[in-house]
PDB file of N, CA and C in Angstrom:
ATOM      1  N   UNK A   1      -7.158  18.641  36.259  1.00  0.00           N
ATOM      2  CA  UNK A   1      -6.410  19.005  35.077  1.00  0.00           C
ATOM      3  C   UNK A   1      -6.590  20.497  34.821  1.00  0.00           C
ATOM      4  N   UNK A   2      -5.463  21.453  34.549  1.00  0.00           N
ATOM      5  CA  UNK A   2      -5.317  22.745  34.387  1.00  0.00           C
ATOM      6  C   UNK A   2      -6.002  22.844  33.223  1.00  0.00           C
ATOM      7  N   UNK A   3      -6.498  23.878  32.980  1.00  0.00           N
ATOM      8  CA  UNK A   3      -6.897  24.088  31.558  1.00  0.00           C
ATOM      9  C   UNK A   3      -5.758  25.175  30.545  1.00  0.00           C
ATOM     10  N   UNK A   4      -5.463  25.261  29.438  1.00  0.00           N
ATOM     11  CA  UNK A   4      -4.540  26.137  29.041  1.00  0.00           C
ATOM     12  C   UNK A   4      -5.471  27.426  28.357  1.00  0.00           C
ATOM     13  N   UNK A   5      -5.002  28.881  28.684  1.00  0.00           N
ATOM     14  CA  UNK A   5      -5.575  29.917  28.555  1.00  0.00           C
ATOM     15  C   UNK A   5      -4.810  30.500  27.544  1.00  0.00           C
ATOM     16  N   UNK A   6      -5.942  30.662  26.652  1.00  0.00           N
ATOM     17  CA  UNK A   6      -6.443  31.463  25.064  1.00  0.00           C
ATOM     18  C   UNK A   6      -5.883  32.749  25.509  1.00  0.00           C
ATOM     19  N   UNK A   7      -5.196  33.105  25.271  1.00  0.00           N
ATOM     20  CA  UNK A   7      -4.840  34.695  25.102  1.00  0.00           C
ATOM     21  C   UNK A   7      -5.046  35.756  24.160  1.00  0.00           C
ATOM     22  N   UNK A   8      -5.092  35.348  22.904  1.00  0.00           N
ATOM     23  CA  UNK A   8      -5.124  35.802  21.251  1.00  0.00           C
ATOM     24  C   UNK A   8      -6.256  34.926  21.232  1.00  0.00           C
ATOM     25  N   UNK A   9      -7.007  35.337  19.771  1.00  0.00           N
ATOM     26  CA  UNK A   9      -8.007  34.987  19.198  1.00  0.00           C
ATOM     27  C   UNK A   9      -7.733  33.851  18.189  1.00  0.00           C
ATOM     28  N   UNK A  10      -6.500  34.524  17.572  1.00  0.00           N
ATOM     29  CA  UNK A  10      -5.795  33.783  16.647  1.00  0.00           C
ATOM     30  C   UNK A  10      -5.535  32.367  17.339  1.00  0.00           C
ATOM     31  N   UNK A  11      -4.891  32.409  18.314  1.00  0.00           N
ATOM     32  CA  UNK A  11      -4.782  30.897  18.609  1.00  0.00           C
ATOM     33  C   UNK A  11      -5.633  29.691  18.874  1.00  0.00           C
ATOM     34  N   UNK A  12      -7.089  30.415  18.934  1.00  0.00           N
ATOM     35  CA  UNK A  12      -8.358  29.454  18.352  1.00  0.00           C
ATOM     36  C   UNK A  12      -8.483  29.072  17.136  1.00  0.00           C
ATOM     37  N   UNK A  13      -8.106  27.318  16.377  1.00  0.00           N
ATOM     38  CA  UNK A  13      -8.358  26.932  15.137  1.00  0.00           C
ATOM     39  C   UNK A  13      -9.604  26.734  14.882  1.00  0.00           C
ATOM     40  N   UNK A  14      -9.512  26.751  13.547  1.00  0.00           N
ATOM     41  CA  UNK A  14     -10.953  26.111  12.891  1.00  0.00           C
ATOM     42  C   UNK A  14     -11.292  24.865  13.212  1.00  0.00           C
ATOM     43  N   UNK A  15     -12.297  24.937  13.057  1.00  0.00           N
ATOM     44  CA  UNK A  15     -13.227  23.587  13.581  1.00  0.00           C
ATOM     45  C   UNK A  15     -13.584  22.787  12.383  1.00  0.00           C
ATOM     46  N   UNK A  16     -13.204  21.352  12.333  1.00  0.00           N
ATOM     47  CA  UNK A  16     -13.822  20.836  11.499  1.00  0.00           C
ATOM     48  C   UNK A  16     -14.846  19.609  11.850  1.00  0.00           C
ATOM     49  N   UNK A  17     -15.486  19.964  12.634  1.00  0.00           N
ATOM     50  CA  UNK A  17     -16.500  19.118  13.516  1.00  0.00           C
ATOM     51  C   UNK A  17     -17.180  19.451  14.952  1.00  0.00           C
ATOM     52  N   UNK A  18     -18.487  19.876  15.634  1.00  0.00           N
ATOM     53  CA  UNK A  18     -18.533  20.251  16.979  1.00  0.00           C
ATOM     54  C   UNK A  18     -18.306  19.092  17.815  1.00  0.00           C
ATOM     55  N   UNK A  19     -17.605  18.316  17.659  1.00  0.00           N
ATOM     56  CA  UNK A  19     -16.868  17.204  18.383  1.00  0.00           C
ATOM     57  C   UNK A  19     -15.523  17.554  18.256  1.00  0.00           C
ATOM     58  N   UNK A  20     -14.676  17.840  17.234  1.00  0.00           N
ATOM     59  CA  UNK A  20     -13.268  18.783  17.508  1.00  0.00           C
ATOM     60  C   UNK A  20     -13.177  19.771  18.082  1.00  0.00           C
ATOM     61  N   UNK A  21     -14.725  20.853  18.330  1.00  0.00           N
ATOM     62  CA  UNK A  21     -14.627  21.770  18.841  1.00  0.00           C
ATOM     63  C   UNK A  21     -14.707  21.711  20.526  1.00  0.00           C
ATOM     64  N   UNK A  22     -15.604  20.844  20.722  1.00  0.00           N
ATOM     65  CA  UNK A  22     -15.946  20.564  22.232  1.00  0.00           C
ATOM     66  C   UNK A  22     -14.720  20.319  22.890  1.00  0.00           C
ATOM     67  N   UNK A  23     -13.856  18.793  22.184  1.00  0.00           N
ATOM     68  CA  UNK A  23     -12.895  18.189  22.550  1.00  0.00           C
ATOM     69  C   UNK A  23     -12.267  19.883  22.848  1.00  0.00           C
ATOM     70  N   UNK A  24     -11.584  20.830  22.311  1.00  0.00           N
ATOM     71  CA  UNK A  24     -10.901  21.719  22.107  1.00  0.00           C
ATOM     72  C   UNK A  24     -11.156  22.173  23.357  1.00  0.00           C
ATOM     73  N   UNK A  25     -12.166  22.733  23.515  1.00  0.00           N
ATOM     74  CA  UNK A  25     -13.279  23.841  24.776  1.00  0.00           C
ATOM     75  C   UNK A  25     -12.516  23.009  25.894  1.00  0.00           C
ATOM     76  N   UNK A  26     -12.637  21.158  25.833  1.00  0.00           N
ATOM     77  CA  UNK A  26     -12.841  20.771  27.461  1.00  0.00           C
ATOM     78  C   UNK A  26     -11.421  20.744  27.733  1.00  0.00           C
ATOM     79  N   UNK A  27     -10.117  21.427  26.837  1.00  0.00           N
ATOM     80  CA  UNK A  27      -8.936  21.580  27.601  1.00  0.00           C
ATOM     81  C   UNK A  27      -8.398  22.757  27.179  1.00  0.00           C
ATOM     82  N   UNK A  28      -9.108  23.622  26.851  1.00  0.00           N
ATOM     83  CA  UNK A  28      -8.608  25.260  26.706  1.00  0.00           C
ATOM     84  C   UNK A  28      -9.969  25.691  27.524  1.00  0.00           C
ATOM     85  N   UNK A  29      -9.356  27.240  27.713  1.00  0.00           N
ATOM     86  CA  UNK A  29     -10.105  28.517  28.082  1.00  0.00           C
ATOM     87  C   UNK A  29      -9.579  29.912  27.859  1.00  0.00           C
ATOM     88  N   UNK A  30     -11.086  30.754  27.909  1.00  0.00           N
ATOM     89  CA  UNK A  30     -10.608  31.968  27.323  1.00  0.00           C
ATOM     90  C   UNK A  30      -9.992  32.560  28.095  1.00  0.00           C
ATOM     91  N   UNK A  31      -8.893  33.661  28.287  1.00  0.00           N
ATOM     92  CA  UNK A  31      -8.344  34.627  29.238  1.00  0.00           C
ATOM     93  C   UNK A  31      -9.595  35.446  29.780  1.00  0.00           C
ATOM     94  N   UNK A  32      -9.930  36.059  30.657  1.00  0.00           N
ATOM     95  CA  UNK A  32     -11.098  36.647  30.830  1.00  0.00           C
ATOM     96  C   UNK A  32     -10.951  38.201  30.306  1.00  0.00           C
ATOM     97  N   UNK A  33      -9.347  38.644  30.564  1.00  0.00           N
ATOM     98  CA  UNK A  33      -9.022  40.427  29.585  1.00  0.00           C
ATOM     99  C   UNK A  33      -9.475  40.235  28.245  1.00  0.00           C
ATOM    100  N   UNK A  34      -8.969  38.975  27.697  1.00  0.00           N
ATOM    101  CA  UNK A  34      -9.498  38.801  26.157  1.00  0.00           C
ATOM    102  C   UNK A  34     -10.887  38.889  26.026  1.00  0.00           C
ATOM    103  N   UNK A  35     -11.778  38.186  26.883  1.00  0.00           N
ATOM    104  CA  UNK A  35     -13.688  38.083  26.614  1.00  0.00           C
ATOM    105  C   UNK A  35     -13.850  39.459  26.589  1.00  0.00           C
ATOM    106  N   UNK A  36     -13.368  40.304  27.822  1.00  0.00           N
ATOM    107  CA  UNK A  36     -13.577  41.223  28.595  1.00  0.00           C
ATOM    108  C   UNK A  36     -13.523  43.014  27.250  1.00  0.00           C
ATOM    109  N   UNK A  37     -12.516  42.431  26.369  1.00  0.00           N
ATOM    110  CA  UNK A  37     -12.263  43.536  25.423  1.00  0.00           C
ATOM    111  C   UNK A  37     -12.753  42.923  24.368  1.00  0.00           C
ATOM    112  N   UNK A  38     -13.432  41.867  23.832  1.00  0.00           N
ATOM    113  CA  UNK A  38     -14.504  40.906  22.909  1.00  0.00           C
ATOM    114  C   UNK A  38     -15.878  42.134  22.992  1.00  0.00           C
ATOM    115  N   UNK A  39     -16.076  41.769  24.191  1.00  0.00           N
ATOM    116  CA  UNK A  39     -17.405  42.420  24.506  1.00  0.00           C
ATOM    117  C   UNK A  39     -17.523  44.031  24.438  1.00  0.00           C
ATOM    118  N   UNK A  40     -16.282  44.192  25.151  1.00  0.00           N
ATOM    119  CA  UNK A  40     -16.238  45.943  24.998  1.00  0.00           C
ATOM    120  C   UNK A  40     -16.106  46.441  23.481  1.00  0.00           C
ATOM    121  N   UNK A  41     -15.530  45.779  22.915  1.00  0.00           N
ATOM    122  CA  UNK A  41     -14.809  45.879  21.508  1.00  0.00           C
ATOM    123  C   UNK A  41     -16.308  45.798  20.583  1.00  0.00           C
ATOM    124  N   UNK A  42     -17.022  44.747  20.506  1.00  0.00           N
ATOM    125  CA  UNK A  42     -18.744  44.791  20.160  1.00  0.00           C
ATOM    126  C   UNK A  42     -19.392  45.677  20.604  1.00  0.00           C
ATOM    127  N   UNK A  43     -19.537  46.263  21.327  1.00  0.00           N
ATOM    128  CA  UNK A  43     -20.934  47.574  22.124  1.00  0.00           C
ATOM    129  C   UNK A  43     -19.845  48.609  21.039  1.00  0.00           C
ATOM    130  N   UNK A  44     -18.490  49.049  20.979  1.00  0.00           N
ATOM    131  CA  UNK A  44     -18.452  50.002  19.906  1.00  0.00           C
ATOM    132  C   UNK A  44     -18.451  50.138  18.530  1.00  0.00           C
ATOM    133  N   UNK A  45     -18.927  49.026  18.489  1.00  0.00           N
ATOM    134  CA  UNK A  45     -18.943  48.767  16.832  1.00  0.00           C
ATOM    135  C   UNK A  45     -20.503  49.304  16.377  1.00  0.00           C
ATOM    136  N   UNK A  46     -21.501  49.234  17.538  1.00  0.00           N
ATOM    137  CA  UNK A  46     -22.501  50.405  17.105  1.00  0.00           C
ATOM    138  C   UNK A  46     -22.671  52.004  16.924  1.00  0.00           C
ATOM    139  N   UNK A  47     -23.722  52.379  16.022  1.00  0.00           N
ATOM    140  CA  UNK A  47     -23.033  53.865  15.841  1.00  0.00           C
ATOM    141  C   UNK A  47     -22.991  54.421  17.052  1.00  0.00           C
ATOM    142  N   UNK A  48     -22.386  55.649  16.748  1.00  0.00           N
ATOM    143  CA  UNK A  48     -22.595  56.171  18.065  1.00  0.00           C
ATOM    144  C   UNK A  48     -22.199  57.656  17.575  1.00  0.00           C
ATOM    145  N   UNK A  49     -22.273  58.699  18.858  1.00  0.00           N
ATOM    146  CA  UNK A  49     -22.473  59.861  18.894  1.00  0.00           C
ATOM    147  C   UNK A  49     -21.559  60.706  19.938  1.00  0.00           C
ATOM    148  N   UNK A  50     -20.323  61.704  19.465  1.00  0.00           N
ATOM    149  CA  UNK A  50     -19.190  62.149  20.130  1.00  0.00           C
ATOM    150  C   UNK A  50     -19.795  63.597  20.796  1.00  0.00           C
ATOM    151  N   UNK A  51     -19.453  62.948  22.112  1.00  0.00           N
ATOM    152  CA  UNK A  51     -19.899  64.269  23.317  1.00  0.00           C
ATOM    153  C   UNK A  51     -18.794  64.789  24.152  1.00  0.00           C
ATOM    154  N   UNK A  52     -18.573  65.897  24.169  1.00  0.00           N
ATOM    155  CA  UNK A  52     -17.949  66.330  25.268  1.00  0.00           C
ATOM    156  C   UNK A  52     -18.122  66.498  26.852  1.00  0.00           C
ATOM    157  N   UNK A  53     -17.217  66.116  27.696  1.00  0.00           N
ATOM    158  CA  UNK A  53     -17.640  65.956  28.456  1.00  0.00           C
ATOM    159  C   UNK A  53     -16.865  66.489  29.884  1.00  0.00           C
ATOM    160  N   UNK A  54     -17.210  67.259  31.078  1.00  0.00           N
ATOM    161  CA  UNK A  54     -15.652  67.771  31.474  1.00  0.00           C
ATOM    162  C   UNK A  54     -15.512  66.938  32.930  1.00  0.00           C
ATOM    163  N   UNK A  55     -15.025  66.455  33.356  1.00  0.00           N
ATOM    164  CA  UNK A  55     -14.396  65.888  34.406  1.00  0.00           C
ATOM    165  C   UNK A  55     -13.253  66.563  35.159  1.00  0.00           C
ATOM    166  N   UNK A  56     -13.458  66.020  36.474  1.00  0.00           N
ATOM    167  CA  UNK A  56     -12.468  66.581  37.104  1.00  0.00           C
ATOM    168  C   UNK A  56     -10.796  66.177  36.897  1.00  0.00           C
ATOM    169  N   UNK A  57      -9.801  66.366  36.458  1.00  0.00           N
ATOM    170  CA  UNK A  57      -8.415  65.706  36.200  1.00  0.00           C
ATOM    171  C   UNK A  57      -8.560  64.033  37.351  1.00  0.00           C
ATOM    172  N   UNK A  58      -8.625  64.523  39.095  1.00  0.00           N
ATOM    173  CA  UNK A  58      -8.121  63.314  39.751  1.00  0.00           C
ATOM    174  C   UNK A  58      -9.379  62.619  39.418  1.00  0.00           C
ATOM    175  N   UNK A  59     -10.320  62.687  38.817  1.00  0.00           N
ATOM    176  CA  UNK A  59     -11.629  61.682  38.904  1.00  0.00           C
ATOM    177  C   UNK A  59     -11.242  60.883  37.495  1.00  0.00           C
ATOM    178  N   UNK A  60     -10.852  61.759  36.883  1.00  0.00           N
ATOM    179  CA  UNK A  60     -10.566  60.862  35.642  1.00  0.00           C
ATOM    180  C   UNK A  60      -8.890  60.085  35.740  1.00  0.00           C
ATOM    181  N   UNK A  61      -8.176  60.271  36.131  1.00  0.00           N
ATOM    182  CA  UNK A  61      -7.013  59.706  36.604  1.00  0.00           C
ATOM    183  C   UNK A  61      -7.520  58.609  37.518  1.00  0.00           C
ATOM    184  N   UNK A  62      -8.365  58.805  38.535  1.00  0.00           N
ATOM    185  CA  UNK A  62      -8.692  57.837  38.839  1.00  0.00           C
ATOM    186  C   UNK A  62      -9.406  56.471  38.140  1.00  0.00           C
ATOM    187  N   UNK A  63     -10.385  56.887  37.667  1.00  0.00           N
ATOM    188  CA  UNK A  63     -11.292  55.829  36.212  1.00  0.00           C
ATOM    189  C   UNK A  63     -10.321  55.316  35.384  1.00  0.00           C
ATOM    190  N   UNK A  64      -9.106  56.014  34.854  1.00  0.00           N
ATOM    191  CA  UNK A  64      -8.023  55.246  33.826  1.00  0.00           C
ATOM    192  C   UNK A  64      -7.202  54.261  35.019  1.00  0.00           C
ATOM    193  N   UNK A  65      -6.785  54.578  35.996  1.00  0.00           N
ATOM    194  CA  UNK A  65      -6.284  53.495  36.409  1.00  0.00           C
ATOM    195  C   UNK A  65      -6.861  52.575  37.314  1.00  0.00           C
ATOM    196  N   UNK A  66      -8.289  52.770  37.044  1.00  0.00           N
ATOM    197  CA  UNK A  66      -9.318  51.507  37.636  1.00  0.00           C
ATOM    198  C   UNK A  66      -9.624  50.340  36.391  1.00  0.00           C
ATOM    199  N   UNK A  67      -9.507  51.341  35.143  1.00  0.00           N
ATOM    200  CA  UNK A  67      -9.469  50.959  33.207  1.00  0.00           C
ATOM    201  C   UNK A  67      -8.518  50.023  33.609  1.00  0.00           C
ATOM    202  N   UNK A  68      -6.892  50.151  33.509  1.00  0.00           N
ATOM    203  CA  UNK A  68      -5.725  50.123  33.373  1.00  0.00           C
ATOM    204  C   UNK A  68      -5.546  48.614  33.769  1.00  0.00           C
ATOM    205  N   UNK A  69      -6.309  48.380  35.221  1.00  0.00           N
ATOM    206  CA  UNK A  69      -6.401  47.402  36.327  1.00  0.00           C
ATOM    207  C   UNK A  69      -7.500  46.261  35.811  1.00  0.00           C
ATOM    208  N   UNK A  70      -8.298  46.324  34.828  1.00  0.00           N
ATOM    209  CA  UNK A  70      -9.536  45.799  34.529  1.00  0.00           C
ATOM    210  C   UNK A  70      -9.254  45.615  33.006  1.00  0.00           C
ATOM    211  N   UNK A  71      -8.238  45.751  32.362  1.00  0.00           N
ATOM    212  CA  UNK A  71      -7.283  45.794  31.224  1.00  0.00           C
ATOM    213  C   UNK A  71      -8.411  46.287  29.982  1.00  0.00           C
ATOM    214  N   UNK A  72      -9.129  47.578  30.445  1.00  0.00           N
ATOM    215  CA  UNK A  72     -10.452  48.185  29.466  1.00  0.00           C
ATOM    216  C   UNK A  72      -9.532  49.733  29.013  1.00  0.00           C
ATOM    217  N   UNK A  73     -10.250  49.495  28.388  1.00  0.00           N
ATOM    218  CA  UNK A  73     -10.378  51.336  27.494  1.00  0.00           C
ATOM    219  C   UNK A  73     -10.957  52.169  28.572  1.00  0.00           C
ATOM    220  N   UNK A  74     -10.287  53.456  29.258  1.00  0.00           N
ATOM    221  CA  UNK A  74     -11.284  54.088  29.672  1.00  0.00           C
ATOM    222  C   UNK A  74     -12.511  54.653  29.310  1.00  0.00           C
ATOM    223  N   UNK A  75     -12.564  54.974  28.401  1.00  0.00           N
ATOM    224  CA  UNK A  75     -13.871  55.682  27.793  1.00  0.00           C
ATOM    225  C   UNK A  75     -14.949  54.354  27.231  1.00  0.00           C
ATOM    226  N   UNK A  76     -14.770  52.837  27.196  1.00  0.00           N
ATOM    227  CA  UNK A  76     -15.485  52.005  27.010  1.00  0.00           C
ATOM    228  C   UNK A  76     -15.887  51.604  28.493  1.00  0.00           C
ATOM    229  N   UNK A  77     -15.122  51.570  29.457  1.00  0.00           N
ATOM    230  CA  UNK A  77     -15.631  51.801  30.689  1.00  0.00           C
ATOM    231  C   UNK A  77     -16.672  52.464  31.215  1.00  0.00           C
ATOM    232  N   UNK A  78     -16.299  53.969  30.946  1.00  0.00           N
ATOM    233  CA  UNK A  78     -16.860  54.832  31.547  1.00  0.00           C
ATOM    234  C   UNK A  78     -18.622  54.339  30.609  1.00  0.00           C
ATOM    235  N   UNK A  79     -18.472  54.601  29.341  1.00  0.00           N
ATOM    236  CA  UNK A  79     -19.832  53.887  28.744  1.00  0.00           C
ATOM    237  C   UNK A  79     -20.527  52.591  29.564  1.00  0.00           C
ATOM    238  N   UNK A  80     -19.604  52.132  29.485  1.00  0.00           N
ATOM    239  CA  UNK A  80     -20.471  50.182  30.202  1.00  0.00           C
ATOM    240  C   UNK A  80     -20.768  50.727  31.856  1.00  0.00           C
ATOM    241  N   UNK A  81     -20.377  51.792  32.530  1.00  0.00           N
ATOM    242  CA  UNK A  81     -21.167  52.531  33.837  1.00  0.00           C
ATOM    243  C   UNK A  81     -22.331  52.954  33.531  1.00  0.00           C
ATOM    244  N   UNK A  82     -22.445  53.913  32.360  1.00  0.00           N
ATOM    245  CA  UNK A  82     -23.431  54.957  32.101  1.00  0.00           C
ATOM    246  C   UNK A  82     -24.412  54.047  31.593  1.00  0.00           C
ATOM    247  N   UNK A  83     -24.258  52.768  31.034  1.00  0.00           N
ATOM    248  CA  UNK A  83     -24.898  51.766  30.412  1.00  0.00           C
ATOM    249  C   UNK A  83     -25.839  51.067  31.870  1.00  0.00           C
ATOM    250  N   UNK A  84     -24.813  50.635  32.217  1.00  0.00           N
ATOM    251  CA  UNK A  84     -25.369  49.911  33.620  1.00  0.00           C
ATOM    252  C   UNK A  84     -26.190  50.403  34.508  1.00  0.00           C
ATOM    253  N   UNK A  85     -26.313  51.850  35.204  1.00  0.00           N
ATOM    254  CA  UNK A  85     -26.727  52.854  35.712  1.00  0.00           C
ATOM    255  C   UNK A  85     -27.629  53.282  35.119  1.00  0.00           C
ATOM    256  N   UNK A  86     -28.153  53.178  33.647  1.00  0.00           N
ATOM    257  CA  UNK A  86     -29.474  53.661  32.859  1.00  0.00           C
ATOM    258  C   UNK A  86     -30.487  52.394  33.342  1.00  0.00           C
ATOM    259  N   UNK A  87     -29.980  51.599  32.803  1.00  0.00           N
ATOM    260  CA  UNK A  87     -30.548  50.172  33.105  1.00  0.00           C
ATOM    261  C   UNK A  87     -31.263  49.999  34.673  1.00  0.00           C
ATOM    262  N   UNK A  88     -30.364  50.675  35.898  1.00  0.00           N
ATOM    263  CA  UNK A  88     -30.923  50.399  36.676  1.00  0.00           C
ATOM    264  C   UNK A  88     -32.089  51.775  37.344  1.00  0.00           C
ATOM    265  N   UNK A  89     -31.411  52.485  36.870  1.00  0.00           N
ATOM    266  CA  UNK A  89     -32.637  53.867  36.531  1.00  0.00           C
ATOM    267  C   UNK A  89     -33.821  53.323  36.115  1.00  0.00           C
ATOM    268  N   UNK A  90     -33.794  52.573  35.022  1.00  0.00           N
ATOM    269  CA  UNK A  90     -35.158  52.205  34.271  1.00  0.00           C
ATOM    270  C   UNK A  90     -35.771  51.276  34.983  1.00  0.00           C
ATOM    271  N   UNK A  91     -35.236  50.194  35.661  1.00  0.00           N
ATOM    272  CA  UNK A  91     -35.642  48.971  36.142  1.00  0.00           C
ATOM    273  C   UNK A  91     -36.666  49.433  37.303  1.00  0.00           C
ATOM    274  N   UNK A  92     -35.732  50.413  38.067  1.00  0.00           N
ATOM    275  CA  UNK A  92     -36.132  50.748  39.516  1.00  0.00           C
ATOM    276  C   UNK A  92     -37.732  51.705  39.363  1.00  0.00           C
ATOM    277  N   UNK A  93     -38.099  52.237  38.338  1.00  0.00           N
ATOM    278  CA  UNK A  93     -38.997  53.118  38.303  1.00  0.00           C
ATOM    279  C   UNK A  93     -39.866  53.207  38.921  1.00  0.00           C
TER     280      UNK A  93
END
């Protein structure tokens, strides 16, 4: 059985029971662009701090249409790299 894919947020109802909700879950699913900008959309809702930064034109043309393809924000991208890459900086020490 196919499952039908959540696109909007909105089209998730309220729950009036975690037995209406389950039932719900075991024949829907989320789009993964939708989780995908959920999550990106949360990491900027912390403060944060505006830097300049200079890039080369084709490097950044390139990153927006790797964004574009991955249906992200470039500049929430480019963060969730610099994010990922600290992380493994630190790990590896």
């Amino acid at each position: 059985m196919a499952l039908n894919v959540i696109s909007n947020w909105e089209e998730v109802p309220l729950f009036d029971s975690e037995q209406g909700e389950a039932t719900y879950w075991s024949e829907n699913q989320v789009d993964l662009r939708l989780m995908e900008s959920a999550a990106a959309g949360a990491a900027e809702l912390s403060e944060s701090v505006t830097i300049t930064l200079r890039i080369d034109p084709r490097m950044l043309g390139r990153i927006k249409r790797i964004a574009r393809e991955r249906f992200l924000n470039y500049q929430s991208m480019i963060k969730q790299w610099l994010s990922e890459r600290m992380e493994k900086e630190l790990k590896d020490r």
